[in-house]
C-alpha atoms as a PDB file:
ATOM      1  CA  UNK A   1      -2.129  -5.491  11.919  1.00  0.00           C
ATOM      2  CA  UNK A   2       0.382  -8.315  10.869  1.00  0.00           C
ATOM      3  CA  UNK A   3       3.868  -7.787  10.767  1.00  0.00           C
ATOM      4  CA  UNK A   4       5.126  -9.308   7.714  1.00  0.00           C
ATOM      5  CA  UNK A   5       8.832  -9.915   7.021  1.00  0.00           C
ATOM      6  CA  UNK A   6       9.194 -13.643   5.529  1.00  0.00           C
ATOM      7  CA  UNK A   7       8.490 -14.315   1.591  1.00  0.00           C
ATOM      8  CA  UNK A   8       6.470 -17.280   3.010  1.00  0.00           C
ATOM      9  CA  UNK A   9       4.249 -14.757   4.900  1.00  0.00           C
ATOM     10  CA  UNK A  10       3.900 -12.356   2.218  1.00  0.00           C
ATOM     11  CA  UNK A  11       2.890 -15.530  -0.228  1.00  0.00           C
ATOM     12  CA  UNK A  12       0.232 -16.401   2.154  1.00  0.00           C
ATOM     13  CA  UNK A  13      -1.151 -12.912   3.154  1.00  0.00           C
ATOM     14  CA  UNK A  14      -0.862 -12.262  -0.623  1.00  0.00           C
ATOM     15  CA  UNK A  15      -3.456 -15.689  -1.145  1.00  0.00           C
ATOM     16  CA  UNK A  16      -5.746 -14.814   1.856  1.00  0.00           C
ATOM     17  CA  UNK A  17      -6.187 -11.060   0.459  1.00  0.00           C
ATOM     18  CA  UNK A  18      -6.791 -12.416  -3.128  1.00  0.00           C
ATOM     19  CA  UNK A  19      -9.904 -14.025  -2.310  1.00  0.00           C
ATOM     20  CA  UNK A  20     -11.956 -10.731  -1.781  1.00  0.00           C
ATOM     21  CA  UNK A  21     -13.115  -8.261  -4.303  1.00  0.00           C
ATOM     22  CA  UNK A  22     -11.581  -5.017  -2.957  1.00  0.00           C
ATOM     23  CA  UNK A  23      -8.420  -4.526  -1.223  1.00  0.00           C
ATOM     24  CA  UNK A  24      -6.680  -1.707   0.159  1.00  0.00           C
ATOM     25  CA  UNK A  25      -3.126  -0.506  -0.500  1.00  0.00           C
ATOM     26  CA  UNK A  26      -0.930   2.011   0.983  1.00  0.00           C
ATOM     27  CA  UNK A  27       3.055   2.371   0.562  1.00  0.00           C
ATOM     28  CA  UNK A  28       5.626   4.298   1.955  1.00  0.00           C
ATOM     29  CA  UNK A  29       8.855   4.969   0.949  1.00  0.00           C
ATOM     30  CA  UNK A  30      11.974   6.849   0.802  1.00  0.00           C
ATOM     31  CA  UNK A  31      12.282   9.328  -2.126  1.00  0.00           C
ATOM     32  CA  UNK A  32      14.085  12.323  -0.967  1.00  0.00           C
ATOM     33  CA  UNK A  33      17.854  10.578  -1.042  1.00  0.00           C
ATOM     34  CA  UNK A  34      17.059   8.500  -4.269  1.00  0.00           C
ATOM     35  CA  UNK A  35      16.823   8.533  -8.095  1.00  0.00           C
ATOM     36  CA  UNK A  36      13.873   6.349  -8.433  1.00  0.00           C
ATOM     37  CA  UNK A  37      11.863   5.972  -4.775  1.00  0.00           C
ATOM     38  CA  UNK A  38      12.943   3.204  -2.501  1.00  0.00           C
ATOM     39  CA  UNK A  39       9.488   0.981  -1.342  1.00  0.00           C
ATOM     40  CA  UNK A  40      10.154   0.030   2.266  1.00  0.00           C
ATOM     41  CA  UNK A  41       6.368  -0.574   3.718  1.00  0.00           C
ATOM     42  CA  UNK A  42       3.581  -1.833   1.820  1.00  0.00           C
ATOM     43  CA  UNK A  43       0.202  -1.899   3.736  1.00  0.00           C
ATOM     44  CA  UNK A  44      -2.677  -3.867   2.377  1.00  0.00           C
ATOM     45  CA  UNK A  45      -6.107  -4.923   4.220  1.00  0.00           C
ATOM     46  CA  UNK A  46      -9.539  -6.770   3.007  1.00  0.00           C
ATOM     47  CA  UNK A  47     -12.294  -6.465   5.652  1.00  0.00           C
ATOM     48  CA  UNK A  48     -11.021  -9.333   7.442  1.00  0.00           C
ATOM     49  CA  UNK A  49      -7.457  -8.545   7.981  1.00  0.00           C
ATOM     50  CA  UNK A  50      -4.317  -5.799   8.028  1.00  0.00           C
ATOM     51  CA  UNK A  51      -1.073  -6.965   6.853  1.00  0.00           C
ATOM     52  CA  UNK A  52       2.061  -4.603   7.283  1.00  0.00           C
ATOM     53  CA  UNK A  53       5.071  -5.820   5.144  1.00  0.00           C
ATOM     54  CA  UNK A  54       8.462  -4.656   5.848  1.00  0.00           C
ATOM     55  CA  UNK A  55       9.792  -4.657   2.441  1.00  0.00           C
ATOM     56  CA  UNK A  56      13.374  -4.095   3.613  1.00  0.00           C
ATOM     57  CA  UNK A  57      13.398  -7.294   5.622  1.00  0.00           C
ATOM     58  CA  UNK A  58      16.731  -9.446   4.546  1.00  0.00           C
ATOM     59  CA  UNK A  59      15.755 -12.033   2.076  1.00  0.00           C
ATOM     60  CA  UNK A  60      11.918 -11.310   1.417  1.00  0.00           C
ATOM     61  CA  UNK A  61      10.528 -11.621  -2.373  1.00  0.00           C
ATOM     62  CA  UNK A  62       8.218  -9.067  -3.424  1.00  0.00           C
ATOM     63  CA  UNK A  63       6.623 -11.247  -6.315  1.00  0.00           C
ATOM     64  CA  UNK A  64       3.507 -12.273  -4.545  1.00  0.00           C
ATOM     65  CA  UNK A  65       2.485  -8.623  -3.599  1.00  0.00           C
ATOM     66  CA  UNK A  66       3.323  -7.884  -7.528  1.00  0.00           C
ATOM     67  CA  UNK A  67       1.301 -10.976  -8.627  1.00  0.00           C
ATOM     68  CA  UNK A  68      -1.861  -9.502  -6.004  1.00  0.00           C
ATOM     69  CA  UNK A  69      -1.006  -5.824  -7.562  1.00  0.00           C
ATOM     70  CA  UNK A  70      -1.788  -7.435 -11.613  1.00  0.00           C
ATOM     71  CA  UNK A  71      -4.722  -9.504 -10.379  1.00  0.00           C
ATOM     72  CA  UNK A  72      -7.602  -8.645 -12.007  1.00  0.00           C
ATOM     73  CA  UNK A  73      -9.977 -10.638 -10.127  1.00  0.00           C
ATOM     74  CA  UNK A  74      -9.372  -7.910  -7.236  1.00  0.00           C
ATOM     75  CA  UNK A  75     -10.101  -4.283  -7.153  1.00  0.00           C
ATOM     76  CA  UNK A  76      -7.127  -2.236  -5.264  1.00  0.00           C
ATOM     77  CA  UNK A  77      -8.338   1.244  -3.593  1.00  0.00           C
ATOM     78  CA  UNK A  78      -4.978   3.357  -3.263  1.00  0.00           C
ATOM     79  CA  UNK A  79      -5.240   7.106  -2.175  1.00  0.00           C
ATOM     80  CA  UNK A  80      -2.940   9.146  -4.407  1.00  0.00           C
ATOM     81  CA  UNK A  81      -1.884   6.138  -5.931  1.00  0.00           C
ATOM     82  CA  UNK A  82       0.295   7.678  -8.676  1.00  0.00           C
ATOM     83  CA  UNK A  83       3.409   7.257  -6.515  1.00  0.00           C
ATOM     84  CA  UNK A  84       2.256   4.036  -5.311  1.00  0.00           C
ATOM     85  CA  UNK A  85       1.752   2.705  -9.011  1.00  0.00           C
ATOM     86  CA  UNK A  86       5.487   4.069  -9.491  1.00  0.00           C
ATOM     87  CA  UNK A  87       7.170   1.978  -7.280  1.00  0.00           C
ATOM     88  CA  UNK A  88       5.062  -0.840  -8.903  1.00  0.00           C
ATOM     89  CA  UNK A  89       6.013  -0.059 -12.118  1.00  0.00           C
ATOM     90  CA  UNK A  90       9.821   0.523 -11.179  1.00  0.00           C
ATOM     91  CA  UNK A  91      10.411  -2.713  -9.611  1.00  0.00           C
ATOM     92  CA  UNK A  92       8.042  -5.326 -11.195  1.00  0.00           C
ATOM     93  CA  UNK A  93       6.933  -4.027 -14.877  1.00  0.00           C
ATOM     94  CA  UNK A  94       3.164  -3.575 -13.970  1.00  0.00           C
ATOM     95  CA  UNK A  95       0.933  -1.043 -13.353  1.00  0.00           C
ATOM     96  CA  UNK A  96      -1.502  -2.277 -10.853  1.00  0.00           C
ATOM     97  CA  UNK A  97      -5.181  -3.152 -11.527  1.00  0.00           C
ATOM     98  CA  UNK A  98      -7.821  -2.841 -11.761  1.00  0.00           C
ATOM     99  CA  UNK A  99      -7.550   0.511  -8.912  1.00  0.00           C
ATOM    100  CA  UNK A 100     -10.223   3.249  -7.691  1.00  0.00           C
ATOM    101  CA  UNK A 101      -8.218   5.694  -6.322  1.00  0.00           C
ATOM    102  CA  UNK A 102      -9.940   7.622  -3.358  1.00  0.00           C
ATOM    103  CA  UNK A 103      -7.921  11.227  -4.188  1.00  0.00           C
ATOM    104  CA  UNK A 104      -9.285  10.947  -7.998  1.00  0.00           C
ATOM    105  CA  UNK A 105     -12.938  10.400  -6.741  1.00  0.00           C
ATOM    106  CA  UNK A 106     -12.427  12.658  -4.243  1.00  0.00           C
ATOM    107  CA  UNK A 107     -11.962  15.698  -6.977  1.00  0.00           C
ATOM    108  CA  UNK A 108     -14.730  14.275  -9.137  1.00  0.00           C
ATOM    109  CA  UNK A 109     -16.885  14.690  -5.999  1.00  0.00           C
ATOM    110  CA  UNK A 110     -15.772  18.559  -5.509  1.00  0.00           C
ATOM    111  CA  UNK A 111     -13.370  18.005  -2.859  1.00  0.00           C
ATOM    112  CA  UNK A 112     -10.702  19.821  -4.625  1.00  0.00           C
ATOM    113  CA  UNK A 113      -7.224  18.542  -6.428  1.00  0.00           C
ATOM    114  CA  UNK A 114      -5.287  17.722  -3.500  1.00  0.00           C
ATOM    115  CA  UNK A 115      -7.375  16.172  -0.015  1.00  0.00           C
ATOM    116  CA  UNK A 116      -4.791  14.793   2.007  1.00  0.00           C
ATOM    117  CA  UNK A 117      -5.962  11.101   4.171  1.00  0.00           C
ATOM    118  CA  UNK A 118      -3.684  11.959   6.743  1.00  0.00           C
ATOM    119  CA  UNK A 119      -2.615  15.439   8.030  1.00  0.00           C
ATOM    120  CA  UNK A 120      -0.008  13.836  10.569  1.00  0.00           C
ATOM    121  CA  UNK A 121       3.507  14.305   9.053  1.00  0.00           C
ATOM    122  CA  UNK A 122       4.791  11.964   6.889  1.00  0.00           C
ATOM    123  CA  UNK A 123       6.868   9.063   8.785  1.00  0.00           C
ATOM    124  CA  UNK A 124       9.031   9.509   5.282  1.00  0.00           C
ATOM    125  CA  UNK A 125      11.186  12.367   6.770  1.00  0.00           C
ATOM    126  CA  UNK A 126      12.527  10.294   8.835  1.00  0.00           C
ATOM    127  CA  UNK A 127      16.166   9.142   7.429  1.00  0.00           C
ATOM    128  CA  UNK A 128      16.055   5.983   9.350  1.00  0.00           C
ATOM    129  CA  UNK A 129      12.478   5.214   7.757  1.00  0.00           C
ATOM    130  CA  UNK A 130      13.422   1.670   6.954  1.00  0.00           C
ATOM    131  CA  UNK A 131      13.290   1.031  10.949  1.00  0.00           C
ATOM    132  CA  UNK A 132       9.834   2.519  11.610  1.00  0.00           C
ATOM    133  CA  UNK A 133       7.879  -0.232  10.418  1.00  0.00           C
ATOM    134  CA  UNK A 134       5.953  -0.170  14.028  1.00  0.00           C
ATOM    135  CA  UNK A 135       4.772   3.511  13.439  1.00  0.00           C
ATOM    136  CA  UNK A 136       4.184   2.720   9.869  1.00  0.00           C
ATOM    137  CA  UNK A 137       2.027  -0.114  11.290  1.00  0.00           C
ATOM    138  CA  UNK A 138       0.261   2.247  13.546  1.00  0.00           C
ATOM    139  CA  UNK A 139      -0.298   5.023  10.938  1.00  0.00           C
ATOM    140  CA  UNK A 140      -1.149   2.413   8.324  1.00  0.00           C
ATOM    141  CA  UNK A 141      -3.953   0.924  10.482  1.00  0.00           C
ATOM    142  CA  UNK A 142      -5.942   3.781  10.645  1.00  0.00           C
ATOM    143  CA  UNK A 143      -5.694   5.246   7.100  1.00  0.00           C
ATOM    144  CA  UNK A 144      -6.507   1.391   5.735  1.00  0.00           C
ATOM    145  CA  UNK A 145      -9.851   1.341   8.175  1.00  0.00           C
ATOM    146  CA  UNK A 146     -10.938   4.155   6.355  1.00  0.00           C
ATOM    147  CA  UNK A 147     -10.726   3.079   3.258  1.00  0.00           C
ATOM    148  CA  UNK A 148     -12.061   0.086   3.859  1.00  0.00           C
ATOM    149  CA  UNK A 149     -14.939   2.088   4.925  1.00  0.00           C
ATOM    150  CA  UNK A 150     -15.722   2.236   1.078  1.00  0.00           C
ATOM    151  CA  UNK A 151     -18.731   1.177  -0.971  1.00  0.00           C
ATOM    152  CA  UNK A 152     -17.000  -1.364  -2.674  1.00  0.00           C
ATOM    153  CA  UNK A 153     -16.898  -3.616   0.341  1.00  0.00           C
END
């Protein structure tokens, strides 16, 4: 997974990931301390690559990961996303889509209302969260294989 911390980078990951039909998405963030949550790792995948961006990096612009989150040309596959759409919707006006949202089809399946991806605790208790970007990384890489393990792809 590629560390991302440049608005050039994110621009270009943003491009690469635009070409294919489905995408994954994850984000993490710090709510606890906040009014409105703070987004400080977006994680995003296609079936050729894993991107990790660290949103708090001095100086990056967000815009291309909000252009990729209003394309309609590419499906996004979130699990849970109604926080993720949120923090979409907080800081760039849009709600992403079009989205299939693996927690959603999950309960239409039977699974019950709330299957968690990951049982590991969240990295987000972590007051320093902004600085775990690796471990993000690490936990973001293997909930994005799995849902790129999705019939979509």
């Amino acid at each position: 997974m590629d560390l991302i911390t440049t608005t050039s980078e994110l621009a270009a990951a943003c491009a690469r990931l635009a070409e294919h039909p489905v995408i994954t998405v994850d984000t993490e963030f710090l709510r606890e301390t906040t009014y409105y949550p703070l987004l400080c790792v977006v994680q995003m995948a296609s079936p050729q690559e894993a991107v990790v961006v660290d949103t708090l990096a001095k100086g990056i612009d967000l815009r291309p990961f909000f252009e990729l989150m209003g394309n309609e040309k590419v499906l996004k596959v979130f699990h849970a996303a109604r926080q993720d759409i949120e923090i979409v919707w907080h800081q760039a006006g849009i709600v992403p889509h079009p989205i299939f949202d693996t927690q959603v089809a999950a309960m239409v399946l039977g699974y019950g209302d709330s299957i968690a991806y990951d049982h590991r605790p969240s990295a987000r208790q972590d007051p320093s969260f902004h600085r775990l970007v690796a471990a993000a990384a690490d936990r973001g890489t293997d909930a994005l294989r799995g849902l790129r393990r999705h019939p979509f792809a």
